[in-house]
N, C-alpha and C. Protein backbone atom coordinates (compact mmCIF):
# COMPACT_ATOMS: atom_id res chain seq x y z
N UNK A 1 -9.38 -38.43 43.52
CA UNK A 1 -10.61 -37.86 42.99
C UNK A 1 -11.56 -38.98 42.55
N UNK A 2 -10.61 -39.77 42.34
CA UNK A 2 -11.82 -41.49 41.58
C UNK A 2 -12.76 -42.06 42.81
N UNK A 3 -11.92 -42.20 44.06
CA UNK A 3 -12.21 -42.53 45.16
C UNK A 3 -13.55 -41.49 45.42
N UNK A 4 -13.47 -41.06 45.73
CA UNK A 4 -14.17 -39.67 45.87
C UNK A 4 -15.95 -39.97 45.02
N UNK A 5 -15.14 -39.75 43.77
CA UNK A 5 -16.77 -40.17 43.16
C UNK A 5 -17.47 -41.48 43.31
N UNK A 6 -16.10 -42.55 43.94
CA UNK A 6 -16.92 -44.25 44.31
C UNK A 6 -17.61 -44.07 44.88
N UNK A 7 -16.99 -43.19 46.03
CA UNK A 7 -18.44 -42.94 47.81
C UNK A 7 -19.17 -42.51 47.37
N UNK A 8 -19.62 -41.18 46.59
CA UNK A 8 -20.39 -40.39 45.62
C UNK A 8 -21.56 -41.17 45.93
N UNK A 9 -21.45 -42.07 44.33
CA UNK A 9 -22.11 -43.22 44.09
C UNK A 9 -22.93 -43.89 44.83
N UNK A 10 -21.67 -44.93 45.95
CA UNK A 10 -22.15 -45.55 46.66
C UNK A 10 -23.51 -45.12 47.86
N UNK A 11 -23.14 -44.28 48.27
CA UNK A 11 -24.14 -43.34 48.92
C UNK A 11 -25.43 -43.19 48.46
N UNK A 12 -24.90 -43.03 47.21
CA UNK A 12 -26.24 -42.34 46.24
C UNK A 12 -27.12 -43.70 46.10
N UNK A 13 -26.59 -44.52 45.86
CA UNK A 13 -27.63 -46.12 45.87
C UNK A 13 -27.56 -46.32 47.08
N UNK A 14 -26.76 -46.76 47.90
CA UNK A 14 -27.64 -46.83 49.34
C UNK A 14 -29.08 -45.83 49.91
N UNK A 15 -28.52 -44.44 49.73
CA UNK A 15 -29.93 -43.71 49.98
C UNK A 15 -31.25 -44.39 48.74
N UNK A 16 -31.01 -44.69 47.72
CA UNK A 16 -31.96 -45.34 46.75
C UNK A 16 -32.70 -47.13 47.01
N UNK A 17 -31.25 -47.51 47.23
CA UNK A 17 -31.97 -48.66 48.57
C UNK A 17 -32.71 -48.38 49.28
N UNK A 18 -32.36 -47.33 50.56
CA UNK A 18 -33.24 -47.48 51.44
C UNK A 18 -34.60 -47.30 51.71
N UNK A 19 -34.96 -45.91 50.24
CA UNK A 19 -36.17 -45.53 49.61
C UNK A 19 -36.88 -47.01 49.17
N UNK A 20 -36.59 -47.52 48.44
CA UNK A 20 -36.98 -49.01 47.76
C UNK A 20 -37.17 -49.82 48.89
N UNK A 21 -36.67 -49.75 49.67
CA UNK A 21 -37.05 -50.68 51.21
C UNK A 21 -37.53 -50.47 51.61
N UNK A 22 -37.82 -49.22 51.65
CA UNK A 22 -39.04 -48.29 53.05
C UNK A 22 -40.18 -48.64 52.02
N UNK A 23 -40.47 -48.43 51.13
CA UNK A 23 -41.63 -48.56 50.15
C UNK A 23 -42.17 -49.97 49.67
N UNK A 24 -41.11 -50.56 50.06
CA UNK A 24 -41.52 -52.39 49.74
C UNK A 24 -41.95 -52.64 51.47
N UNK A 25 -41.68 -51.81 52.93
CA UNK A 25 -42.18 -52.60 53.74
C UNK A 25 -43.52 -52.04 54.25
N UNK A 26 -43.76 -50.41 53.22
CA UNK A 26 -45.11 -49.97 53.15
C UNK A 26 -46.70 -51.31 52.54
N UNK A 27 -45.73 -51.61 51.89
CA UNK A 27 -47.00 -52.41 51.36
C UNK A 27 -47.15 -53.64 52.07
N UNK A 28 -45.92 -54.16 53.23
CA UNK A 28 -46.43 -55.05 54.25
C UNK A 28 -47.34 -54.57 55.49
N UNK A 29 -47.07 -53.23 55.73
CA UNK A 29 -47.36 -52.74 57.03
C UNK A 29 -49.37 -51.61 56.29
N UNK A 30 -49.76 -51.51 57.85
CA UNK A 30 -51.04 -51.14 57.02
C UNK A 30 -50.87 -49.86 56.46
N UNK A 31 -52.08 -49.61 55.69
CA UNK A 31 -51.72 -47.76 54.79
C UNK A 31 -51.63 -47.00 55.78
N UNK A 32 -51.69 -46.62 56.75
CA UNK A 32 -51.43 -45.56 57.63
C UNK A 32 -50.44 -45.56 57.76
N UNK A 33 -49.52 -46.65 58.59
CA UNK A 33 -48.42 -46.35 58.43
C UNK A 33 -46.96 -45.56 57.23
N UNK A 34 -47.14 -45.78 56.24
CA UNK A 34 -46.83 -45.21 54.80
C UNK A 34 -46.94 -43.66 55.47
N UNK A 35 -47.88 -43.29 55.43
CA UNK A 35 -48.88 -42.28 55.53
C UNK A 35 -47.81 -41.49 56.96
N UNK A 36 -48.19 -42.43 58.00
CA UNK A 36 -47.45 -41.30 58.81
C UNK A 36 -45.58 -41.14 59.20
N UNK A 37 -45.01 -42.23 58.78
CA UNK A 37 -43.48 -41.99 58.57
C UNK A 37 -42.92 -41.45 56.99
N UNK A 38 -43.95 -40.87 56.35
CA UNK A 38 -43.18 -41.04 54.62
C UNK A 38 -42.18 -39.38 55.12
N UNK A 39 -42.79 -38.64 56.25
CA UNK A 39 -41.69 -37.28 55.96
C UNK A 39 -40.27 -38.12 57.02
N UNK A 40 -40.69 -38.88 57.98
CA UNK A 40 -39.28 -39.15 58.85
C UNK A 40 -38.85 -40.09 57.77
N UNK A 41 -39.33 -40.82 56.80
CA UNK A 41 -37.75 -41.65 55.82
C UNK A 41 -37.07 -40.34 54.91
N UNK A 42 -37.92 -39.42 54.34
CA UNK A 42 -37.35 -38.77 53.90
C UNK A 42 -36.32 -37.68 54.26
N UNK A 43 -36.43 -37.30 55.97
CA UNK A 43 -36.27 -36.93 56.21
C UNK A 43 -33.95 -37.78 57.20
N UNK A 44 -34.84 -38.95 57.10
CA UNK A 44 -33.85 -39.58 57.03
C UNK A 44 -32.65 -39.87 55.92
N UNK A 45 -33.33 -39.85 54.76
CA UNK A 45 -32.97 -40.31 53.14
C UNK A 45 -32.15 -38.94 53.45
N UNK A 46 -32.26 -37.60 53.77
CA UNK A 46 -31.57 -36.18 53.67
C UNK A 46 -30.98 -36.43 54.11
N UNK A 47 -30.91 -36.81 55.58
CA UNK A 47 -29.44 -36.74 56.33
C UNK A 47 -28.44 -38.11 56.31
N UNK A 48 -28.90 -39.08 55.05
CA UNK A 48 -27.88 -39.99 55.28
C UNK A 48 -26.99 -39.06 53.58
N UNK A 49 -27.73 -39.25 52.73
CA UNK A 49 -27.05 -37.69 51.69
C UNK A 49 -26.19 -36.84 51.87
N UNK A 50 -26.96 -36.49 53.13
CA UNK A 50 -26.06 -35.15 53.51
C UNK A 50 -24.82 -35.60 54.12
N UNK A 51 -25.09 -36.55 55.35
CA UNK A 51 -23.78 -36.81 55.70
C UNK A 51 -22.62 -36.79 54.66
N UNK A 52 -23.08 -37.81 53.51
CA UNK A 52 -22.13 -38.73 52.58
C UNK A 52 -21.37 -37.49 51.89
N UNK A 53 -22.25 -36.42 51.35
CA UNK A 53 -21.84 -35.64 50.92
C UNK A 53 -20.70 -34.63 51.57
N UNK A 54 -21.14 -34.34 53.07
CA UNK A 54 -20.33 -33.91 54.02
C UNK A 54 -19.01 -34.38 54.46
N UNK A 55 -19.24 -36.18 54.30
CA UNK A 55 -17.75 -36.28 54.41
C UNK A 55 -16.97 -36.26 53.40
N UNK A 56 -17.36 -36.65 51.95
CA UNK A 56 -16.70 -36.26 50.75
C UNK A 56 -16.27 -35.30 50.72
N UNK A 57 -16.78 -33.99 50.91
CA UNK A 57 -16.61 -32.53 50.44
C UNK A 57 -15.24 -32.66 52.12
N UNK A 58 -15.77 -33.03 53.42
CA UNK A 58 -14.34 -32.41 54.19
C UNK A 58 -13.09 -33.50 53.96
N UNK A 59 -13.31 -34.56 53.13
CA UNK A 59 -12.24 -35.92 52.92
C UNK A 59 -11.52 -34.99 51.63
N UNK A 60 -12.21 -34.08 50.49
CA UNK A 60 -11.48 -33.89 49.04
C UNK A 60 -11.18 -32.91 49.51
N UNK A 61 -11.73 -31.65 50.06
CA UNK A 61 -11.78 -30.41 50.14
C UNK A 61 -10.94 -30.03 50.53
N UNK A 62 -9.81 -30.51 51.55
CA UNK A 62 -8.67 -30.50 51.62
C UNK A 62 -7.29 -30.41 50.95
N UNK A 63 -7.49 -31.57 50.27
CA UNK A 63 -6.24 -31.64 48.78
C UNK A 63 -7.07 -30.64 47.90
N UNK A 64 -8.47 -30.51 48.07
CA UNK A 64 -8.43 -29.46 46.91
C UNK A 64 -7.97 -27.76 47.06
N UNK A 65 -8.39 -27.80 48.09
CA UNK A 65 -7.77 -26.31 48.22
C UNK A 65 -6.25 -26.22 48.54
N UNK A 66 -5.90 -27.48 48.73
CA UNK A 66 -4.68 -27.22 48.51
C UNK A 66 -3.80 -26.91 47.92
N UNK A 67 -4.42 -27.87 46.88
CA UNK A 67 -3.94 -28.03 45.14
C UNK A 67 -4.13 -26.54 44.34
N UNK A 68 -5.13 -26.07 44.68
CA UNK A 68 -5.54 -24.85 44.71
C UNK A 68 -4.43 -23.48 44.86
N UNK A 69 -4.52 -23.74 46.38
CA UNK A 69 -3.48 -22.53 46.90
C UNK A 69 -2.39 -23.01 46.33
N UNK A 70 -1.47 -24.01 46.07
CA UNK A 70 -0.24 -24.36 45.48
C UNK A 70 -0.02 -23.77 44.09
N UNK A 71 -1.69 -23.90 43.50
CA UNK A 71 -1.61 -23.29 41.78
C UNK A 71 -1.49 -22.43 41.54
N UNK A 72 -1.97 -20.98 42.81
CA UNK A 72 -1.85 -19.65 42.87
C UNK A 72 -0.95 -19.11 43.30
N UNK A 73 0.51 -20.01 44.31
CA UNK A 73 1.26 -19.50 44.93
C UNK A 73 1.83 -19.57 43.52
N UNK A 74 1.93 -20.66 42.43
CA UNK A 74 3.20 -20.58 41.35
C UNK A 74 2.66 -20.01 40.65
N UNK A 75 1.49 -19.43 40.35
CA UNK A 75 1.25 -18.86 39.87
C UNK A 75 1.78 -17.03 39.50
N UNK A 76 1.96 -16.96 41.15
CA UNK A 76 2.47 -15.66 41.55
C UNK A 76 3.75 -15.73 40.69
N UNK A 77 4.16 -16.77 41.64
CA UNK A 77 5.50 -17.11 41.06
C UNK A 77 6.06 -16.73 39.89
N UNK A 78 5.27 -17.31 38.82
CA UNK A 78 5.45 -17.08 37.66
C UNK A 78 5.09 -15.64 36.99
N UNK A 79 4.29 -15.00 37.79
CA UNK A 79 4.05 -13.76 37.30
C UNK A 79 5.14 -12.84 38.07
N UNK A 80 5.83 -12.62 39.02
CA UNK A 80 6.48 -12.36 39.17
C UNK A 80 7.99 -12.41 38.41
N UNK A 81 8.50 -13.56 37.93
CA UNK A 81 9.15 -13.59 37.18
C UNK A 81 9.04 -13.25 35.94
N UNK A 82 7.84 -13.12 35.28
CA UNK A 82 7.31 -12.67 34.20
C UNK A 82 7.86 -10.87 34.25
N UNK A 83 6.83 -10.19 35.46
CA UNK A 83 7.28 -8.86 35.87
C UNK A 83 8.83 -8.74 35.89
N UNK A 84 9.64 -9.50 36.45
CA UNK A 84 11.04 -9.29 36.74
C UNK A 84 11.32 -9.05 35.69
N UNK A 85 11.03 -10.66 34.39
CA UNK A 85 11.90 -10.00 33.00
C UNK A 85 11.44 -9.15 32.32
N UNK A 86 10.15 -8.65 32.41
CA UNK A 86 9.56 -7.30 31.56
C UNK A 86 10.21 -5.96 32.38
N UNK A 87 10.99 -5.73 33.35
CA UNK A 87 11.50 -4.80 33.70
C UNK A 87 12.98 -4.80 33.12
N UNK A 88 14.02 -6.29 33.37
CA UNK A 88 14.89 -6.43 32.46
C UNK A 88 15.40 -5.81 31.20
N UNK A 89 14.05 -6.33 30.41
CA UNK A 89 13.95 -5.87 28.97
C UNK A 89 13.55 -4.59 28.70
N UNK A 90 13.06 -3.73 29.62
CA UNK A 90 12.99 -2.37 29.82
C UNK A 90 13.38 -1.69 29.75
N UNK A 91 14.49 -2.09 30.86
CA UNK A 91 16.08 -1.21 31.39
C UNK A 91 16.97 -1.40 30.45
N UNK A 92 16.87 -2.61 29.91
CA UNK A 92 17.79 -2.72 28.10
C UNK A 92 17.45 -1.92 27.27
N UNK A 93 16.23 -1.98 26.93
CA UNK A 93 15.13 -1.36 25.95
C UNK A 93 15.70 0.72 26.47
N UNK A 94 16.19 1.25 27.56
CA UNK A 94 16.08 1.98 28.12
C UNK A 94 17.61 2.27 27.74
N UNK A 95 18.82 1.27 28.52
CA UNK A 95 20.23 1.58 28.16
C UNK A 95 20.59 1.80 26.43
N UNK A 96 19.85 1.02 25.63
CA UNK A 96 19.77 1.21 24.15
C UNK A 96 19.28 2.41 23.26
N UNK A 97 18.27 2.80 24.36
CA UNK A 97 18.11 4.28 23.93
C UNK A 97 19.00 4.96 23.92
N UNK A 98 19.58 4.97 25.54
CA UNK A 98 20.68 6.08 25.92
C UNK A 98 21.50 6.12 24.49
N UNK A 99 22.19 4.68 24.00
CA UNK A 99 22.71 4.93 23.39
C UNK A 99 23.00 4.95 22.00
N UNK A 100 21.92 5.02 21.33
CA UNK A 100 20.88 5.45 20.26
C UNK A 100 22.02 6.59 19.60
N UNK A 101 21.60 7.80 20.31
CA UNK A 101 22.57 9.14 19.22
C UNK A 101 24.11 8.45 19.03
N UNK A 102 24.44 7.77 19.81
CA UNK A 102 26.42 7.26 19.28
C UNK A 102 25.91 6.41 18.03
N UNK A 103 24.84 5.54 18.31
CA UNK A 103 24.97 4.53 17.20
C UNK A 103 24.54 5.46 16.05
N UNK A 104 23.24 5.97 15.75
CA UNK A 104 23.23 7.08 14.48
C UNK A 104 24.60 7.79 13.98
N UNK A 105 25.40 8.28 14.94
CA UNK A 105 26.36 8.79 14.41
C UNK A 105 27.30 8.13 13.71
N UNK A 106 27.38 6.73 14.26
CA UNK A 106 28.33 6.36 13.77
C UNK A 106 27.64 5.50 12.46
N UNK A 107 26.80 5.28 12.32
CA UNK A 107 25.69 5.09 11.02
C UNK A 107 25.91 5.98 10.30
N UNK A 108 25.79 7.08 10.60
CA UNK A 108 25.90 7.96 9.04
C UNK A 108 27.25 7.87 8.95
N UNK A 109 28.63 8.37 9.92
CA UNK A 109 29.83 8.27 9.36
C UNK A 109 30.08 6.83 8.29
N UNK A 110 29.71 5.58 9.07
CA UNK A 110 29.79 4.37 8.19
C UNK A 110 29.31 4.80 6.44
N UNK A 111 27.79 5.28 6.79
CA UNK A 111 27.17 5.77 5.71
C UNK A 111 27.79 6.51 4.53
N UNK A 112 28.19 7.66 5.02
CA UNK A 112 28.59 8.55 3.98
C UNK A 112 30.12 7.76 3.65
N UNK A 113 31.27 7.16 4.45
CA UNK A 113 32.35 6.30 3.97
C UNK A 113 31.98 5.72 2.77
N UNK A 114 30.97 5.38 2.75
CA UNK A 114 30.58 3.91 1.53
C UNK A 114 29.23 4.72 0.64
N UNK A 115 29.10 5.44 0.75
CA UNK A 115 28.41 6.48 -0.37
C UNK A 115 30.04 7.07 -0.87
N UNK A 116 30.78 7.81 -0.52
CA UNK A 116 32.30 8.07 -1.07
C UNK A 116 32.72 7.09 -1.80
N UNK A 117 32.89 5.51 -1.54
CA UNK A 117 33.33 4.48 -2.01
C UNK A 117 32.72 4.64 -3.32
N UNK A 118 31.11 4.13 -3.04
CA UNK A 118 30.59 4.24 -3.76
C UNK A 118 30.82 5.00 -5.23
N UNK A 119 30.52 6.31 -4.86
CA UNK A 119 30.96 7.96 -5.99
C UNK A 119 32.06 7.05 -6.45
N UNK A 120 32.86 6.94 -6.10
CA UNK A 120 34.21 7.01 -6.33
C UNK A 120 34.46 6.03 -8.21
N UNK A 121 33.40 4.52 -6.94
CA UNK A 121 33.71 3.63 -7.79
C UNK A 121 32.84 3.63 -9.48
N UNK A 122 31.76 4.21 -9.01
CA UNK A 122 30.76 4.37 -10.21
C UNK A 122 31.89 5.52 -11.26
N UNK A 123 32.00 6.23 -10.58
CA UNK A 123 33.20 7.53 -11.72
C UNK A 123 34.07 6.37 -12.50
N UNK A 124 34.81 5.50 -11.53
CA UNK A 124 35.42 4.97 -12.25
C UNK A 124 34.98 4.03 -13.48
N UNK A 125 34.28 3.68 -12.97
CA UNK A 125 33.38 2.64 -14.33
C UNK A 125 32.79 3.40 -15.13
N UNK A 126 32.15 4.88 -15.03
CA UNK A 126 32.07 5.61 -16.17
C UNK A 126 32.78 5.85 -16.68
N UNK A 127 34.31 6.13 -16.27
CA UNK A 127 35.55 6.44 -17.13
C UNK A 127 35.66 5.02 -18.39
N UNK A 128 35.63 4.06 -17.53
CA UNK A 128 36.02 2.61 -18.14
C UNK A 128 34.84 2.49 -19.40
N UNK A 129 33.93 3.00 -18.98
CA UNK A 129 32.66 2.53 -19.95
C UNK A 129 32.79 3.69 -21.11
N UNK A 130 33.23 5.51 -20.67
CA UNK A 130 33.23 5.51 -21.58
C UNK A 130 34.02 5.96 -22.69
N UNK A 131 35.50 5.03 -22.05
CA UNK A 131 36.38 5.04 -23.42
C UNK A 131 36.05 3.82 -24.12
N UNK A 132 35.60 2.70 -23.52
CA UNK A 132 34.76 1.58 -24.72
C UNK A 132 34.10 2.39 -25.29
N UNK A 133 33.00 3.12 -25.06
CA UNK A 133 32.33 3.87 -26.26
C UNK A 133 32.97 4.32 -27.10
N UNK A 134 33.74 5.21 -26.52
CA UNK A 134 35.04 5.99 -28.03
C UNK A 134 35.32 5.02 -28.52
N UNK A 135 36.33 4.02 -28.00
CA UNK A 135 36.97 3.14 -29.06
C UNK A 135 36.11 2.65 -29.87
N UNK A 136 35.28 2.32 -29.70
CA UNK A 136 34.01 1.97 -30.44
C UNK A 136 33.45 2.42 -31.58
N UNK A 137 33.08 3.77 -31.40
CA UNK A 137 32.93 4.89 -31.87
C UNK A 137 33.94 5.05 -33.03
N UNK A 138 35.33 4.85 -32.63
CA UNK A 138 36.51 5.09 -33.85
C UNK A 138 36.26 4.16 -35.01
N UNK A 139 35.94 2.77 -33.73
CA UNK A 139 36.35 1.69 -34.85
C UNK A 139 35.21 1.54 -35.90
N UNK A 140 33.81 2.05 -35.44
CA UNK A 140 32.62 2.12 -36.25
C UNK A 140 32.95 3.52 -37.37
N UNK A 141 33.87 4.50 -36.75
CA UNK A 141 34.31 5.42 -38.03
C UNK A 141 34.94 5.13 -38.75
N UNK A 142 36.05 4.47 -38.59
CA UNK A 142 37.37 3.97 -39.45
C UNK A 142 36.28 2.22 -40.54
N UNK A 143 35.14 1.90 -39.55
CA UNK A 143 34.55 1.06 -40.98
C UNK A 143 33.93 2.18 -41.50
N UNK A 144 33.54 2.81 -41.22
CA UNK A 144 32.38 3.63 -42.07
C UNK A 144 33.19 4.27 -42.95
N UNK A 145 34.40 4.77 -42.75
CA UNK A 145 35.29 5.54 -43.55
C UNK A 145 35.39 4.39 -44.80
N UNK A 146 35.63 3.16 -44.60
CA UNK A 146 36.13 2.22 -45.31
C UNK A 146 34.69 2.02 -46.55
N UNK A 147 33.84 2.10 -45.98
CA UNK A 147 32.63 1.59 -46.83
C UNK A 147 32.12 2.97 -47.70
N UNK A 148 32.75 4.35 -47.22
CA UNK A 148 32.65 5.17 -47.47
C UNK A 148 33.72 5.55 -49.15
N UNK A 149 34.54 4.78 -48.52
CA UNK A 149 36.03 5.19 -50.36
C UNK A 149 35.69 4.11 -50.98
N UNK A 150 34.91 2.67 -50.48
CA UNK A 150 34.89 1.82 -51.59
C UNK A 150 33.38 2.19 -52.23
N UNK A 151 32.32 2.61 -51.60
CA UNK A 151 31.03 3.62 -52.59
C UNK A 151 31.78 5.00 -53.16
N UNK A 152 32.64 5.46 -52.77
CA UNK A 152 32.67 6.34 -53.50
C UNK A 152 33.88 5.96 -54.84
N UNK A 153 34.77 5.03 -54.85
CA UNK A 153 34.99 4.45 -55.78
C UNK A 153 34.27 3.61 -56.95
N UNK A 154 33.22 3.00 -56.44
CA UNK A 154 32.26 2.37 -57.44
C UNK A 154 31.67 3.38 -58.06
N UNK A 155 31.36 4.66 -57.28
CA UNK A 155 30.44 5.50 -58.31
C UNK A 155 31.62 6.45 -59.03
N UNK A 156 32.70 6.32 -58.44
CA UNK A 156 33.77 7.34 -59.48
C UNK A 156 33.81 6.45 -61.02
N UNK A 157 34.14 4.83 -60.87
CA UNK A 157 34.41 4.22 -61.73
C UNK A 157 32.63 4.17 -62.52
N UNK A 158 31.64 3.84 -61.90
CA UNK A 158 30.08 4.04 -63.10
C UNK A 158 30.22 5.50 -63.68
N UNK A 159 30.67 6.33 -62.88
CA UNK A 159 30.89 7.56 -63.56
C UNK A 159 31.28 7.84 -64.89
N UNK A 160 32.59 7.54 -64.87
CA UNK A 160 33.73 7.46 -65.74
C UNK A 160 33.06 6.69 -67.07
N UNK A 161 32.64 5.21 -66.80
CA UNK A 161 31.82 4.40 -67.74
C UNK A 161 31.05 5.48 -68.03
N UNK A 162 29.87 5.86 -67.88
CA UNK A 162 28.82 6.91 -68.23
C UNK A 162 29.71 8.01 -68.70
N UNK A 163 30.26 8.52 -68.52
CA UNK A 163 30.89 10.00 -69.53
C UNK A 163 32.02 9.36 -70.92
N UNK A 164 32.43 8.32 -70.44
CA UNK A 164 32.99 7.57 -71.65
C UNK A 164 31.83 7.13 -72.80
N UNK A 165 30.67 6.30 -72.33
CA UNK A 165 29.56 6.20 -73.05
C UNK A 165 29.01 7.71 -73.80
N UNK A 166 29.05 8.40 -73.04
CA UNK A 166 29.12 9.76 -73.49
C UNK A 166 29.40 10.38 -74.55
N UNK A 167 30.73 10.16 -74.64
CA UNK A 167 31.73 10.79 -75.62
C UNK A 167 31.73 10.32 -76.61
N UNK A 168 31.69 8.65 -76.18
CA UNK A 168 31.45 7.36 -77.85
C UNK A 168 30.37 8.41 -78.54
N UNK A 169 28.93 8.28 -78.24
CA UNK A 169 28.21 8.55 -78.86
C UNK A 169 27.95 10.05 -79.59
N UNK A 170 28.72 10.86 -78.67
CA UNK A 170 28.62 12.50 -79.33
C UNK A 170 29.74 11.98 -80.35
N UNK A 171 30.53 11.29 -80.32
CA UNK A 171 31.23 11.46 -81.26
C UNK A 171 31.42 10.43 -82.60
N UNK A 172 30.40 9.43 -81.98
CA UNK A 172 29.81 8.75 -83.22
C UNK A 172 28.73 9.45 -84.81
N UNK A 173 28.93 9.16 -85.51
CA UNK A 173 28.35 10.00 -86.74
C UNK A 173 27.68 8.48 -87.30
N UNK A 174 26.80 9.38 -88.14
CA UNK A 174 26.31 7.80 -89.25
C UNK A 174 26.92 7.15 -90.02
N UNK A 175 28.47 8.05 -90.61
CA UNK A 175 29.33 7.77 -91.57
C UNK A 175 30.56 6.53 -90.47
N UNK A 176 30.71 7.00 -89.26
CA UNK A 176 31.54 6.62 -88.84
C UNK A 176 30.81 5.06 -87.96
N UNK A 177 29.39 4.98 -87.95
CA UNK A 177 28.77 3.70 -87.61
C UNK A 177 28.80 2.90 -88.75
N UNK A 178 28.38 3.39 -89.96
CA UNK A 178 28.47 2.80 -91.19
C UNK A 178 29.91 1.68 -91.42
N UNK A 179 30.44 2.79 -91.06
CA UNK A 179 31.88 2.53 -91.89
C UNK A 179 32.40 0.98 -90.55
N UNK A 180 31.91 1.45 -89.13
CA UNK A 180 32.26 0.33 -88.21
C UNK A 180 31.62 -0.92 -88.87
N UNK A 181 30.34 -1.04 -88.97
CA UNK A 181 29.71 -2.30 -89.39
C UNK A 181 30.13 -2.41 -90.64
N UNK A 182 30.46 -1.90 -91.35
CA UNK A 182 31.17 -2.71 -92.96
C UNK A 182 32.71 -3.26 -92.14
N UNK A 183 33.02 -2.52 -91.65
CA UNK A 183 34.58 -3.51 -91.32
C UNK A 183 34.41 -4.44 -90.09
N UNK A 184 32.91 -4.77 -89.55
CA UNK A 184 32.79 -5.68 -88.46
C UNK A 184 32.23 -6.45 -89.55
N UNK A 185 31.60 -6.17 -90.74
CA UNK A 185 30.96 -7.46 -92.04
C UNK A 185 31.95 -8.18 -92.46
N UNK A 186 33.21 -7.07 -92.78
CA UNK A 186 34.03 -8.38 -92.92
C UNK A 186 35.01 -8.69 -92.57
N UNK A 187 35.24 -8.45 -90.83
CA UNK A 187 36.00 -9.14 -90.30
C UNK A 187 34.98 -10.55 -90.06
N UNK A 188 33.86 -10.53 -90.18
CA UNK A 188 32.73 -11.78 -90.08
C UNK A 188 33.18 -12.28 -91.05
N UNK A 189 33.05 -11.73 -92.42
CA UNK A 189 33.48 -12.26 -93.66
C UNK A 189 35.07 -13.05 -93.97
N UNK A 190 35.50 -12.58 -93.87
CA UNK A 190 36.94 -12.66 -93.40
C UNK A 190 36.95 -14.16 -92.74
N UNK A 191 36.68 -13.80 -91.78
CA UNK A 191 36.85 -15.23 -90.13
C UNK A 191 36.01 -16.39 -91.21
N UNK A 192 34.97 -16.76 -91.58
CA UNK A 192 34.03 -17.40 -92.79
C UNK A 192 34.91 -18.42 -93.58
N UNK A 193 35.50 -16.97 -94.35
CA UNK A 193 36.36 -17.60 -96.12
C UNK A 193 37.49 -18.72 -95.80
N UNK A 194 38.44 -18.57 -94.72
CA UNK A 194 39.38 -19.94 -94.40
C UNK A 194 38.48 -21.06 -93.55
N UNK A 195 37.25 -20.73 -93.14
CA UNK A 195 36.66 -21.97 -92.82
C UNK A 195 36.10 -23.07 -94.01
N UNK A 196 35.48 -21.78 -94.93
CA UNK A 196 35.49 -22.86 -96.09
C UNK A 196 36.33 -23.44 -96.69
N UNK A 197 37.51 -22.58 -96.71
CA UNK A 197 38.16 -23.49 -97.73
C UNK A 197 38.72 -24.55 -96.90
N UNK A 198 38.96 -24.55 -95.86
CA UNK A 198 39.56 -25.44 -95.52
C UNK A 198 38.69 -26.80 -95.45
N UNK A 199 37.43 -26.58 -95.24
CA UNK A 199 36.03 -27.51 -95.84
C UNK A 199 36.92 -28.48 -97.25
N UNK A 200 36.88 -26.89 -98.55
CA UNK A 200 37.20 -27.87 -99.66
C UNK A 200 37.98 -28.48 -99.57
């Protein structure tokens, strides 16, 4: 193809030469002349063009359409094989259907097996879960029971204090407070008298 565009070229400045020559030997030769060959150079300048061009196009035109038809035969080629495996995958796509209802069936049998498992196993872990709750449950009764006799012991025993306080006082008199603080004066009195003397 490089080749190809050298001649191109080359051609293309030779016909540009020969213009530049014909026109440099116009101005040796008299003005008429100019005048009456300017359509036969040009007419020449066409067909040396044309040739150049003519043999380029039947020198490439060859490998090119060759190159050509070769690109379209693999081309086929390839589309053909393309077609082949899209029918392949068809007839798979097609045998997989067929057998579509066995596989569902045996999908749900799988299915419902392991939904059963399943049931089965969750029951069991509710069982498991909920005797932890009971035991739980006991052991939070048996404290509560516990916190339950030791409040109700503290208030049996403030009780008891309070109705004993009770009784002191209904049954305290003025004679019988009197008579306490004279014998608490002198047990004071009393405790006193051997401290002094033992002073003297």
């Amino acid at each position: 193809m490089k080749r190809g565009l050298r001649s191109i070229l080359l051609l293309c400045l030779s016909g540009i030469f020969l213009a530049a020559f014909a026109q440099e030997g116009e101005g040796k030769k008299p003005e008429g002349f100019a005048e009456r060959y300017e359509l036969e150079l040009k007419w020449v300048n066409f067909l040396i063009l044309a040739g150049g061009l003519g043999y380029l196009i039947r020198k490439n035109a060859g490998t090119f359409f060759a190159d050509r038809s070769r690109k379209i035969r693999q081309d086929i080629a390839d589309a053909e094989e393309v077609r082949q495996d899209a029918e392949r995958r068809a007839a798979e796509v097609d045998r997989r259907l067929a057998g579509l209802e066995t596989e569902i069936a045996a999908l749900r049998v799988a299915s419902q097996g392991e939904a059963e498992a399943e049931k089965e196993r969750i029951e069991q872990q509710t069982v498991l879960e909920m005797a932890k709750v009971r035991a739980s449950a006991e052991q939070e009764i048996v404290a509560a029971g516990k916190t339950a006799r030791a409040e109700l012991k503290q208030y049996a025993a403030e009780l008891a204090i309070d109705l004993a306080g009770q009784k002191l006082r209904a049954r305290m008199t003025p004679d019988t407070q009197e008579a306490l603080v004279r014998g608490f004066a002198r047990d004071v009195d009393g405790l006193s008298s051997p401290a002094q003397s033992t002073q003297n």
